[in-house]
N, C-alpha and C. Protein backbone atom coordinates (compact mmCIF):
# COMPACT_ATOMS: atom_id res chain seq x y z
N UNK A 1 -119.25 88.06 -9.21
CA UNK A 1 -120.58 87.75 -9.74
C UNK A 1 -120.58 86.37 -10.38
N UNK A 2 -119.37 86.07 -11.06
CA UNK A 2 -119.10 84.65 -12.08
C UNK A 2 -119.45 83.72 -10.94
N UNK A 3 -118.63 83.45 -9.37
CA UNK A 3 -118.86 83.26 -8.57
C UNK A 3 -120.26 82.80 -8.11
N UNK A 4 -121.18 84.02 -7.89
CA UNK A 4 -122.61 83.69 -7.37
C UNK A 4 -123.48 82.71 -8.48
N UNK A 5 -122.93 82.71 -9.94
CA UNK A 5 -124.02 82.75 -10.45
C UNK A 5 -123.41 81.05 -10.61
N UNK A 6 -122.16 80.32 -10.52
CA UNK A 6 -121.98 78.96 -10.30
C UNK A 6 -122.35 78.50 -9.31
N UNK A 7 -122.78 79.53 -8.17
CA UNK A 7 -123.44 78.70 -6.88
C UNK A 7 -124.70 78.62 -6.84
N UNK A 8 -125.42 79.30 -7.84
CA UNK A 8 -126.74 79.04 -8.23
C UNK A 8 -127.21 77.97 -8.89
N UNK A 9 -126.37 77.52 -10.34
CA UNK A 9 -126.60 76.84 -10.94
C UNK A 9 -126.21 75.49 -9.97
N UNK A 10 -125.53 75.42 -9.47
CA UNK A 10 -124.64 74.23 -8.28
C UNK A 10 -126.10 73.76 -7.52
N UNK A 11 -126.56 75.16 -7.00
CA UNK A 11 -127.88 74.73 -5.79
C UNK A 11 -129.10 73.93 -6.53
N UNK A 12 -129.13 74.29 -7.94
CA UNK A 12 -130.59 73.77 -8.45
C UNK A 12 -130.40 72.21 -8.64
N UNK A 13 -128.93 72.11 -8.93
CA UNK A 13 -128.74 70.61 -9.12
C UNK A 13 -128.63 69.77 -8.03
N UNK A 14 -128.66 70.41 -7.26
CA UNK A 14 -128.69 69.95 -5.77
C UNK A 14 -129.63 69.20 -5.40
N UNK A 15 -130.20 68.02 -4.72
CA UNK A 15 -131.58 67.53 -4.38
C UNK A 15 -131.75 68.62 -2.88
N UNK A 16 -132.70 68.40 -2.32
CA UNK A 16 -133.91 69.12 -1.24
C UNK A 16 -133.04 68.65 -0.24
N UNK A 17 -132.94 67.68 0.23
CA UNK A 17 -132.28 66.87 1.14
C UNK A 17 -131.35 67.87 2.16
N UNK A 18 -130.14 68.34 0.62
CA UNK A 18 -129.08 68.96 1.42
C UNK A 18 -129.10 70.41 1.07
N UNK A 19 -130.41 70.83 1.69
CA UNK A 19 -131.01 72.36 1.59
C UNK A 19 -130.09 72.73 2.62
N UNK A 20 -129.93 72.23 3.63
CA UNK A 20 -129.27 72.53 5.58
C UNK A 20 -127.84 73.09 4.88
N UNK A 21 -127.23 71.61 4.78
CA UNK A 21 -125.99 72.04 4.20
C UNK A 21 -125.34 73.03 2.87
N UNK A 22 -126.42 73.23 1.96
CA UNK A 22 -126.02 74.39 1.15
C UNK A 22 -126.06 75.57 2.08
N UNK A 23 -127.20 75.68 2.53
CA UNK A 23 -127.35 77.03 3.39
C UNK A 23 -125.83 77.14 4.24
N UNK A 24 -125.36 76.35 4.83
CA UNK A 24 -124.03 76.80 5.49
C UNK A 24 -123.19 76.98 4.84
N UNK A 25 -122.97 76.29 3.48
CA UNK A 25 -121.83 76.49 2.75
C UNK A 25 -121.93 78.06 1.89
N UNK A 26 -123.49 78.12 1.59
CA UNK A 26 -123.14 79.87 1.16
C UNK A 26 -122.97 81.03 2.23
N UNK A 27 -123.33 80.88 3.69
CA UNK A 27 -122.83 81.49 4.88
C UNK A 27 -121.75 81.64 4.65
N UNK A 28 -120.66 80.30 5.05
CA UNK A 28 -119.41 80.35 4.97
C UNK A 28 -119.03 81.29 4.05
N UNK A 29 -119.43 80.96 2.35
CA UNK A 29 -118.82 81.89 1.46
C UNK A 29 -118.81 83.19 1.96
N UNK A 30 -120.23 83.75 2.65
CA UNK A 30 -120.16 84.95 2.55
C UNK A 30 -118.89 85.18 3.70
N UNK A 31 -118.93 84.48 4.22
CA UNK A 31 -118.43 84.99 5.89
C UNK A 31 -117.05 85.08 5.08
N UNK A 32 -116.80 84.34 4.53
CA UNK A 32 -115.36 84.38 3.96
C UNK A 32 -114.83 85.56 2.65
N UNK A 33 -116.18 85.92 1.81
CA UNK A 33 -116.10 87.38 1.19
C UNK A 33 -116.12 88.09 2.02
N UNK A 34 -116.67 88.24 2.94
CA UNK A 34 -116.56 89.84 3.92
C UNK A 34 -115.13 89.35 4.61
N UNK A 35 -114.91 88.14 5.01
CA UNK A 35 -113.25 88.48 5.18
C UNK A 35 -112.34 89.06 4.53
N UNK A 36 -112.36 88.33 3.39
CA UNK A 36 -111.43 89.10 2.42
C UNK A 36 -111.54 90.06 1.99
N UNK A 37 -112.73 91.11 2.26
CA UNK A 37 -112.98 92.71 1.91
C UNK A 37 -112.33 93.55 3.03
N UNK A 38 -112.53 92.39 3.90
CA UNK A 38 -111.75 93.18 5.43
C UNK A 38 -110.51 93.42 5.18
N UNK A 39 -109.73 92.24 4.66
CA UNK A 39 -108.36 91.72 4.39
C UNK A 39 -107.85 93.04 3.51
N UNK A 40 -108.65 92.87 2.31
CA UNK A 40 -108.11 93.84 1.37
C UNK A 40 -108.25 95.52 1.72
N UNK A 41 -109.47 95.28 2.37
CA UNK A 41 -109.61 97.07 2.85
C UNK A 41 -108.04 97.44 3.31
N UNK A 42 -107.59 96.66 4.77
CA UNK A 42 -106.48 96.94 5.57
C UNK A 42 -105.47 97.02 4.81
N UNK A 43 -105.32 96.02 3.65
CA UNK A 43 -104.29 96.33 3.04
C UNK A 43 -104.03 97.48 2.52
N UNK A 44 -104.89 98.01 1.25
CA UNK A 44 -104.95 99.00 1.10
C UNK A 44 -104.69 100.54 1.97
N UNK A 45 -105.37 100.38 3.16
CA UNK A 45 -105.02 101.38 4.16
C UNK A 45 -103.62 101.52 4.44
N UNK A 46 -103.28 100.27 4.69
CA UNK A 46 -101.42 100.35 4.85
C UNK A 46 -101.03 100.85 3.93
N UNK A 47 -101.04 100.08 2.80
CA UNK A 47 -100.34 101.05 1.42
C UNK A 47 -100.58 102.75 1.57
């Protein structure tokens, strides 16, 4: 959550301009939290 709420404050300071490129960079994040939920699920399963 500490997480989301620095990428909020990050976006407002942001100018308009690089609306495109925030939008991919919080994709990425997500794409990269649901990796690591993947990651950790499997682990767990092994254990």
């Amino acid at each position: 959550m500490e997480t989301l709420n620095r990428w909020a404050s990050w976006e407002e300071s942001c100018p308009p301009a690089s609306r495109l490129r925030r939008l991919a960079y919080r994709k990425n994040l997500l794409e990269v939290q649901k990796f690591e939920a993947v990651q950790l699920q499997s682990i767990v399963h092994v254990a």
